[in-house]
C-alpha atoms as a PDB file:
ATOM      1  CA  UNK A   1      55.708 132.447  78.077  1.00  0.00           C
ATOM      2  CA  UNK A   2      53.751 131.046  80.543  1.00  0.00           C
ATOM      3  CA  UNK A   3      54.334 128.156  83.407  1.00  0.00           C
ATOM      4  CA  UNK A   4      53.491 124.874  81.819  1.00  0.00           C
ATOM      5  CA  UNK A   5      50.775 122.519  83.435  1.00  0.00           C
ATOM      6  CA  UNK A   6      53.101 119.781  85.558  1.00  0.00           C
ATOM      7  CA  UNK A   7      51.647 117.276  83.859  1.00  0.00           C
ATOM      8  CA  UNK A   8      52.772 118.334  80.588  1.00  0.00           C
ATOM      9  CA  UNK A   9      56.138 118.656  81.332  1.00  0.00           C
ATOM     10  CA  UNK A  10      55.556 114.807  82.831  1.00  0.00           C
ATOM     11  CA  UNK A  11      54.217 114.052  79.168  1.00  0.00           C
ATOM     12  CA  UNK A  12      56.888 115.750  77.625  1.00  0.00           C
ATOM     13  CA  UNK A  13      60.105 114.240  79.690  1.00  0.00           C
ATOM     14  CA  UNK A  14      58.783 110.874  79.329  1.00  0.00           C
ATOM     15  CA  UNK A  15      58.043 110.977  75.484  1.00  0.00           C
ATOM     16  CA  UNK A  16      61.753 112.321  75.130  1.00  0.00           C
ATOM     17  CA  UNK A  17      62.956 109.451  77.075  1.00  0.00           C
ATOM     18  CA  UNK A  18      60.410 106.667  75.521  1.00  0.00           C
ATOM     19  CA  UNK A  19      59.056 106.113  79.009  1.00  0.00           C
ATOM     20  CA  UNK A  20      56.037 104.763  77.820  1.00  0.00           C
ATOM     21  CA  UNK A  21      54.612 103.648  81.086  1.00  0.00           C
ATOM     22  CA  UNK A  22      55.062 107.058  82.887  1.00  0.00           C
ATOM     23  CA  UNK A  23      53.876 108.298  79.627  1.00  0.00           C
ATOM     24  CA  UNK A  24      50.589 106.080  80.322  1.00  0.00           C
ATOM     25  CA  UNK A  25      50.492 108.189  84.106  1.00  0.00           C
ATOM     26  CA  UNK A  26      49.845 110.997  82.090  1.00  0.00           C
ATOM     27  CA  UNK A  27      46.886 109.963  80.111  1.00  0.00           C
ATOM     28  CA  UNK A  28      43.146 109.615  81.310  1.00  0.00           C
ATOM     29  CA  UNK A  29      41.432 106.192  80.691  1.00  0.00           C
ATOM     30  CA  UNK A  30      39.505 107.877  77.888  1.00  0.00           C
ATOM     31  CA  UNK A  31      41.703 110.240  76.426  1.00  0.00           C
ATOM     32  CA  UNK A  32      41.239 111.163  72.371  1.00  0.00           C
ATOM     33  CA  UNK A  33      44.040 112.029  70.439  1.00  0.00           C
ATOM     34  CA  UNK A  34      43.112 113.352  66.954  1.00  0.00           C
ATOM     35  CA  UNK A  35      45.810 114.361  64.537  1.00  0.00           C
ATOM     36  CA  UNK A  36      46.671 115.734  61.272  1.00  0.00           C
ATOM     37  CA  UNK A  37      49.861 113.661  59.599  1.00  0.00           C
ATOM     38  CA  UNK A  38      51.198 113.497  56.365  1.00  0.00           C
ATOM     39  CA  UNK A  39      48.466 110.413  55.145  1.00  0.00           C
ATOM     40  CA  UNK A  40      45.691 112.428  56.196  1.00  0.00           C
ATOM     41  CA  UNK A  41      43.423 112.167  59.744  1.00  0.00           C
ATOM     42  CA  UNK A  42      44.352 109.972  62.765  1.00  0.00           C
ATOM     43  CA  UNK A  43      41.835 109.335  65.442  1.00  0.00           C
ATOM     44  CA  UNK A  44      42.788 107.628  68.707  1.00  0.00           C
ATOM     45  CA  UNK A  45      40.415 106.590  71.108  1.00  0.00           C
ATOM     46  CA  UNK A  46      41.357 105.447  74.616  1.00  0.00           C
ATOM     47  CA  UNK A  47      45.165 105.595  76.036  1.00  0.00           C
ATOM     48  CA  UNK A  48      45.915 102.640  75.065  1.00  0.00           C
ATOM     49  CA  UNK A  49      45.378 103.669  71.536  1.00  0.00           C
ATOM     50  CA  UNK A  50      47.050 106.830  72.292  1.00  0.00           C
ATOM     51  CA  UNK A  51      49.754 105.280  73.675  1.00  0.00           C
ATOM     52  CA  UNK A  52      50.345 103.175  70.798  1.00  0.00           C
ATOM     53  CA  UNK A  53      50.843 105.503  68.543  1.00  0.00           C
ATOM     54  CA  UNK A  54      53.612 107.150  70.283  1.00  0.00           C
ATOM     55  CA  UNK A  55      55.097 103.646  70.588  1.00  0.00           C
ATOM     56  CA  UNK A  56      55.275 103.333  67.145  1.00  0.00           C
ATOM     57  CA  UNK A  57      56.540 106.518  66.234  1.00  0.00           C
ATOM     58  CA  UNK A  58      59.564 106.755  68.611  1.00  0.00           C
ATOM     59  CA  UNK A  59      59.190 103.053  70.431  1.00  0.00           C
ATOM     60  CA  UNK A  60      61.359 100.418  69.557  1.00  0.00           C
ATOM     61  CA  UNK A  61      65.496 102.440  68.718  1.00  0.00           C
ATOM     62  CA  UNK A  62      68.043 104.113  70.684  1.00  0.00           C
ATOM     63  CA  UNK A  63      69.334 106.211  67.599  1.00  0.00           C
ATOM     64  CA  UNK A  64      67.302 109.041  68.530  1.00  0.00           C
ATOM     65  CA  UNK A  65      68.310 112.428  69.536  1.00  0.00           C
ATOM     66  CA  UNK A  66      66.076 115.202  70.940  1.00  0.00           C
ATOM     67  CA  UNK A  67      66.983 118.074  68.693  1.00  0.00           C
ATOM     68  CA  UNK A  68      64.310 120.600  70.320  1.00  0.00           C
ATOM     69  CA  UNK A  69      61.290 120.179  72.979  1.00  0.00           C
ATOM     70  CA  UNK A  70      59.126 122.873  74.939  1.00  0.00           C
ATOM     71  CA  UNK A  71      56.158 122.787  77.216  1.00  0.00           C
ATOM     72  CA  UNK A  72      53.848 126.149  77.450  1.00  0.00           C
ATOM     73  CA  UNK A  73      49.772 127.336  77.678  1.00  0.00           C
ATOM     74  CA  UNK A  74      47.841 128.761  75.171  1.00  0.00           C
ATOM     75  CA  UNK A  75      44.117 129.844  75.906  1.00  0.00           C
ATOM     76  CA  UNK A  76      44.034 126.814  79.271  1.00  0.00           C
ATOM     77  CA  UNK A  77      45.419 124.450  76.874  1.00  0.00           C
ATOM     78  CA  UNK A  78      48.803 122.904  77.122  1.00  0.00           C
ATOM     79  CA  UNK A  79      50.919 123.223  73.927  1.00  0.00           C
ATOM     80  CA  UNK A  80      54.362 120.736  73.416  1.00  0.00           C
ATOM     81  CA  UNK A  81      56.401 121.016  70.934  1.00  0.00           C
ATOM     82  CA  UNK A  82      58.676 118.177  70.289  1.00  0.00           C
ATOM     83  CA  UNK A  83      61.623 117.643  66.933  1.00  0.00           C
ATOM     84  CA  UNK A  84      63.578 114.463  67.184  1.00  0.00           C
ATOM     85  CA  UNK A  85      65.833 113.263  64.362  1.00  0.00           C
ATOM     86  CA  UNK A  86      66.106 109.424  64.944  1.00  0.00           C
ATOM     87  CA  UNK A  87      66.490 106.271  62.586  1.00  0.00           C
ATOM     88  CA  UNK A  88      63.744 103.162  62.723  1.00  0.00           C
ATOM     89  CA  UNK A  89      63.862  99.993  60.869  1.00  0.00           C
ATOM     90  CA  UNK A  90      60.724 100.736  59.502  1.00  0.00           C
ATOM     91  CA  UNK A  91      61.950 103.611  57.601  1.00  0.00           C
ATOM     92  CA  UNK A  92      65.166 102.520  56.771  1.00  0.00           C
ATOM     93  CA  UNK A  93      69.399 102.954  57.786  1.00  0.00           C
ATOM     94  CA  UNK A  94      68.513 106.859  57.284  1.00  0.00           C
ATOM     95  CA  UNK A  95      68.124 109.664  59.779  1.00  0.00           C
ATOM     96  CA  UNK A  96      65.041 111.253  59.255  1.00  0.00           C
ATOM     97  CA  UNK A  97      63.855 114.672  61.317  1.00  0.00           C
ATOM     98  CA  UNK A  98      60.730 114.823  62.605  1.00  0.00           C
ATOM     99  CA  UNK A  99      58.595 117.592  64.547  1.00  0.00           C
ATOM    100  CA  UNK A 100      55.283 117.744  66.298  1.00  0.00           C
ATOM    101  CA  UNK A 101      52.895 119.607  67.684  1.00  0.00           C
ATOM    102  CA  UNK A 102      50.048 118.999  70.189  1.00  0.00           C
ATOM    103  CA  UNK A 103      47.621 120.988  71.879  1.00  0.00           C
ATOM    104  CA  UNK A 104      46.427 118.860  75.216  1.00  0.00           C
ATOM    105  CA  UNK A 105      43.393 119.521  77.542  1.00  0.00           C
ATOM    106  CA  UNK A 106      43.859 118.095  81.139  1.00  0.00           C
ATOM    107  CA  UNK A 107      40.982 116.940  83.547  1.00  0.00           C
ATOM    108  CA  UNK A 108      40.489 118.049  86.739  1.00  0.00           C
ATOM    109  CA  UNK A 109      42.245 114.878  87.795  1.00  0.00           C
ATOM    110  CA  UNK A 110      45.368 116.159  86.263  1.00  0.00           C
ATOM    111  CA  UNK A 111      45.540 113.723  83.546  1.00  0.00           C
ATOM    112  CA  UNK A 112      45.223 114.583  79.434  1.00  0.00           C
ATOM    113  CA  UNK A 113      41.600 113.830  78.448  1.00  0.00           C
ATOM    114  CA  UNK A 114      42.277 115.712  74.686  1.00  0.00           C
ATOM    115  CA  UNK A 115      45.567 115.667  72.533  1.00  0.00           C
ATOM    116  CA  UNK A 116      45.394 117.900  69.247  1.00  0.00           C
ATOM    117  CA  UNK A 117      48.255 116.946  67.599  1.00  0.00           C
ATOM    118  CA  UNK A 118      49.876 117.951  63.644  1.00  0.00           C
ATOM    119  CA  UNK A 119      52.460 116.233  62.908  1.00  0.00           C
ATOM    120  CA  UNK A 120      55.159 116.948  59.890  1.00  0.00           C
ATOM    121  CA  UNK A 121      55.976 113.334  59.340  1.00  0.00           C
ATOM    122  CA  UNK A 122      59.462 111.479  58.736  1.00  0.00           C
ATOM    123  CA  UNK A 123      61.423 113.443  56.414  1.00  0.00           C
ATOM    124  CA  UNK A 124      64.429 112.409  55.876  1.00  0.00           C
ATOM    125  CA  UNK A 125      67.374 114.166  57.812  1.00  0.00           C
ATOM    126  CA  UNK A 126      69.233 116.592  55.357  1.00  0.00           C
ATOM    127  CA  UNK A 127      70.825 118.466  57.841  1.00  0.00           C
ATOM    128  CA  UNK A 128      72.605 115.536  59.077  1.00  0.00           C
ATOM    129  CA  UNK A 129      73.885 114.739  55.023  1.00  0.00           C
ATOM    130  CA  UNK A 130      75.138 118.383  55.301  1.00  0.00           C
ATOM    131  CA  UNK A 131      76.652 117.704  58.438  1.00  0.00           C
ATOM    132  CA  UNK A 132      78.447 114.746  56.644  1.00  0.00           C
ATOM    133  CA  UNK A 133      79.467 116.639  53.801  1.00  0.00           C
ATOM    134  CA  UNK A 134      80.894 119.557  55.842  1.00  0.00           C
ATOM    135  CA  UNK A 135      83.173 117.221  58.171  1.00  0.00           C
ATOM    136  CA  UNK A 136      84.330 115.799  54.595  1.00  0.00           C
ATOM    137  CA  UNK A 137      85.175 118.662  53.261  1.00  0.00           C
ATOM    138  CA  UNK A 138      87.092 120.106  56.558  1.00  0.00           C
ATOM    139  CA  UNK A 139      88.974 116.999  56.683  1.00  0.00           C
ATOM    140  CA  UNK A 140      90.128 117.429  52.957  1.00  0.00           C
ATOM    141  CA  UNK A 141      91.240 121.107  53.669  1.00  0.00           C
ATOM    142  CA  UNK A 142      93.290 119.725  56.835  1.00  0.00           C
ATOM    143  CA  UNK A 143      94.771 117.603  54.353  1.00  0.00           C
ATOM    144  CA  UNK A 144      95.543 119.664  51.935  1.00  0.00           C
END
């Protein structure tokens, strides 16, 4: 594993924590963000667009947990990982999981000019069901 670019770890931290404007410090004017998601192709031009996006995604609730995150370099390119499991009106009173991927170049400036991003979309959050079930089940057996 290799030492991760500052500014991704900047991009990364402030994604986690819905800091949207230090999110924005991390951005170039003109970044791109492509992606590959569920519905098919996304193409954001601009950080504003850009930023956007990630607004929608994970703006806008507090019920949402960081589950797993990491920052590294592959080939010059910064890679983040991110998996949150959260709940949005949008999608419902369910948890739902969600993990992504993106690949980022950064300018000589030290800002992201290029996000590469796949994305595995909002599935809803099984693990957290299980987690139900299981506490429901101990609680029986204590009872017992």
């Amino acid at each position: 594993m290799t030492t991760p670019h500052p500014t991704a770890t900047t991009f990364l931290d402030a994604l986690v924590t819905r800091d949207f404007d230090r999110l924005a410090g991390t951005l170039a004017a003109d970044a791109t963000m492509r992606g590959l998601v569920p519905r098919g192709h996304l193409d954001c031009a601009g950080r504003d667009q850009v930023l956007e996006r990630f607004a929608f995604w994970f703006g806008g609730t507090d019920d949402i947990v960081a589950l797993d995150q990491g920052a590294d370099e592959v080939g010059g390119r910064a890679l983040l990982s991110w998996h949150f499991r959260l709940r949005q009106e949008w999608l419902g009173k369910a948890w739902h999981a969600i993990a992504q991927r993106a690949f980022c170049d950064i300018g000589p400036d030290g800002r992201i000019e290029r996000i590469d991003l796949l994305c595995s979309g909002f599935n809803p959050d099984v693990s957290q069901e299980r987690a139900v079930a299981l506490d429901i089940d101990a609680l029986v057996e204590v009872g017992s």
